[in-house]
Protein backbone atom coordinates (compact mmCIF):
# COMPACT_ATOMS: atom_id res chain seq x y z
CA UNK A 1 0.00 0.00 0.00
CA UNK A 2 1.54 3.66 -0.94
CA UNK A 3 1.31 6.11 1.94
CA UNK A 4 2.74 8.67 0.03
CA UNK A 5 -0.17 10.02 -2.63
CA UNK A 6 1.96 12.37 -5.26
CA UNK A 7 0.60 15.34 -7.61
CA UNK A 8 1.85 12.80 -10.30
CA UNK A 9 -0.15 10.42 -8.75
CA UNK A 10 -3.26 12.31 -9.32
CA UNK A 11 -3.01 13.68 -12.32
CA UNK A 12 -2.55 10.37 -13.67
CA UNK A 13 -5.76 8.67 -12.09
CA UNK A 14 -7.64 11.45 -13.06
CA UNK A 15 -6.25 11.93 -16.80
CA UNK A 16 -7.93 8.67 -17.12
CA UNK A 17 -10.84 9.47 -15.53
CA UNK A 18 -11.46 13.13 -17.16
CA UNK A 19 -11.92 11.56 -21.24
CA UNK A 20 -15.69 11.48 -20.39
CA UNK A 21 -16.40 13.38 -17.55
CA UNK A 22 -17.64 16.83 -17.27
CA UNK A 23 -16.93 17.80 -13.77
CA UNK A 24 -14.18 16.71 -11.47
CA UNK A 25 -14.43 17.56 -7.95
CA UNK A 26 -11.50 16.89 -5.35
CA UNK A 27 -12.15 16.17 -2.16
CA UNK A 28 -10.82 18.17 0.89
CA UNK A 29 -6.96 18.11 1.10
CA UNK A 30 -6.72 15.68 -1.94
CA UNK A 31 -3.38 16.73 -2.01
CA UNK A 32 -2.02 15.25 0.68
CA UNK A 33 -3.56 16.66 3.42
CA UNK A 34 -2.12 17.42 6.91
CA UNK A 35 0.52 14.32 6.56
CA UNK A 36 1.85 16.83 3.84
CA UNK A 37 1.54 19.72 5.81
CA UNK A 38 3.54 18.30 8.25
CA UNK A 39 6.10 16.91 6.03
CA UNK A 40 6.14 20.65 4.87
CA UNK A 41 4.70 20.09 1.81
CA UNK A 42 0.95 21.41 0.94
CA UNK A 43 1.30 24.87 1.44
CA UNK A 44 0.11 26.10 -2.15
CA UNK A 45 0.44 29.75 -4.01
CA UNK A 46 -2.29 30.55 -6.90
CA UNK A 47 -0.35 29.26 -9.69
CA UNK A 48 2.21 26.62 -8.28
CA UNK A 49 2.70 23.20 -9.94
CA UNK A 50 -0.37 21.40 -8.67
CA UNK A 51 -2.80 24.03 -9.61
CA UNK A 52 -1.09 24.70 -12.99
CA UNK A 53 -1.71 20.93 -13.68
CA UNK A 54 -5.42 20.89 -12.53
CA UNK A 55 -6.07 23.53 -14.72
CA UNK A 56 -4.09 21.94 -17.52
CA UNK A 57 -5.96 19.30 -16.85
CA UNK A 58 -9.20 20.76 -17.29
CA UNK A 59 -8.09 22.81 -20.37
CA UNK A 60 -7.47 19.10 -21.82
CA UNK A 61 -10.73 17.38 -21.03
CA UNK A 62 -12.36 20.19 -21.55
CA UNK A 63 -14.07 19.96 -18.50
CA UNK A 64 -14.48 21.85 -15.09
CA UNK A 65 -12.30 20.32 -12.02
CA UNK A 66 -12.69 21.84 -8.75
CA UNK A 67 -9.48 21.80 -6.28
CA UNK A 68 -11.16 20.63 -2.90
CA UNK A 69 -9.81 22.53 0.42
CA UNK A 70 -6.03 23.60 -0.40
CA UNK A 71 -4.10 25.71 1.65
CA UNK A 72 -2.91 28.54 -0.23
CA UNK A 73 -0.39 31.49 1.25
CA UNK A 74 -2.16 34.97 -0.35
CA UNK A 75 -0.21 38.06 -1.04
CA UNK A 76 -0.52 39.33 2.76
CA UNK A 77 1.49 35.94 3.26
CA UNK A 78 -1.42 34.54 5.49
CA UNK A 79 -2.87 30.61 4.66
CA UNK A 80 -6.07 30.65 3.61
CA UNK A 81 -8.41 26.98 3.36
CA UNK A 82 -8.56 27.56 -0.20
CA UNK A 83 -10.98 25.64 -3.19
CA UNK A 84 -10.23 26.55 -6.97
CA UNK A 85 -12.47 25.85 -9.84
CA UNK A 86 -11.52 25.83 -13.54
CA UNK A 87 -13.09 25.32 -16.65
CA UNK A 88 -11.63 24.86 -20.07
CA UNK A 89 -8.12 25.85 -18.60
CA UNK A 90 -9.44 28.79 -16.69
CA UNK A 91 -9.75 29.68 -13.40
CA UNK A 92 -13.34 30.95 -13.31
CA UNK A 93 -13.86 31.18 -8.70
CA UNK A 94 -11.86 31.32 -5.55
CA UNK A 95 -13.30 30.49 -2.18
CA UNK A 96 -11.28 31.41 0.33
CA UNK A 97 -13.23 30.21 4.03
CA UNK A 98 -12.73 32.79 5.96
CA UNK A 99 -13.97 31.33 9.36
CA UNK A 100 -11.81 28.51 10.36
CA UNK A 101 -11.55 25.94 13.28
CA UNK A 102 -9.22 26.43 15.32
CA UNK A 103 -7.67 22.86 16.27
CA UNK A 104 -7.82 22.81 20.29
């Protein structure tokens, strides 16, 4: 069993997956979660590698994907719980949730 899911990883199931499909949705911290967060991996900006292939992705297909929960660092450097839709290779929304649990 492979603990350790990859972007590559992803991309791959869901390039097979996105031939007849018009909507992919992601779950919540699909990429990688907090087991990447604490490897210090996770932490995403608006147009890093995993987003640029999501939205490749969906340029593609030809379809809309929607990033589930991401945690993205926004120009005032704070993380935001983050979920990104594109369609056709463009990012049409941002939801950034703005009130967050806070873990105790």
């Amino acid at each position: 069993m492979k603990l350790h899911v990859t972007l590559a990883d992803n991309v791959e199931a869901l390039q097979g997956l996105s031939a007849h499909t018009d909507v992919i949705v992601l779950p919540e911290l699909a990429d990688g979660g907090y087991a990447a967060l604490k490897r210090g991996e996770g932490i995403h900006t608006v147009d890093d590698a995993y987003l640029r292939e999501l939205r490749d992705l969906s340029r593609r297909s030809r379809c809309t994907c929607i990033a589930g929960s991401l945690s993205i660092r926004n120009t005032h450097n704070q993380l935001t719980n983050t979920s990104v839709v594109f369609r056709n290779g463009r990012r049409i929304h941002r939801y950034d949730k703005i009130h967050l649990f806070t873990g105790r």
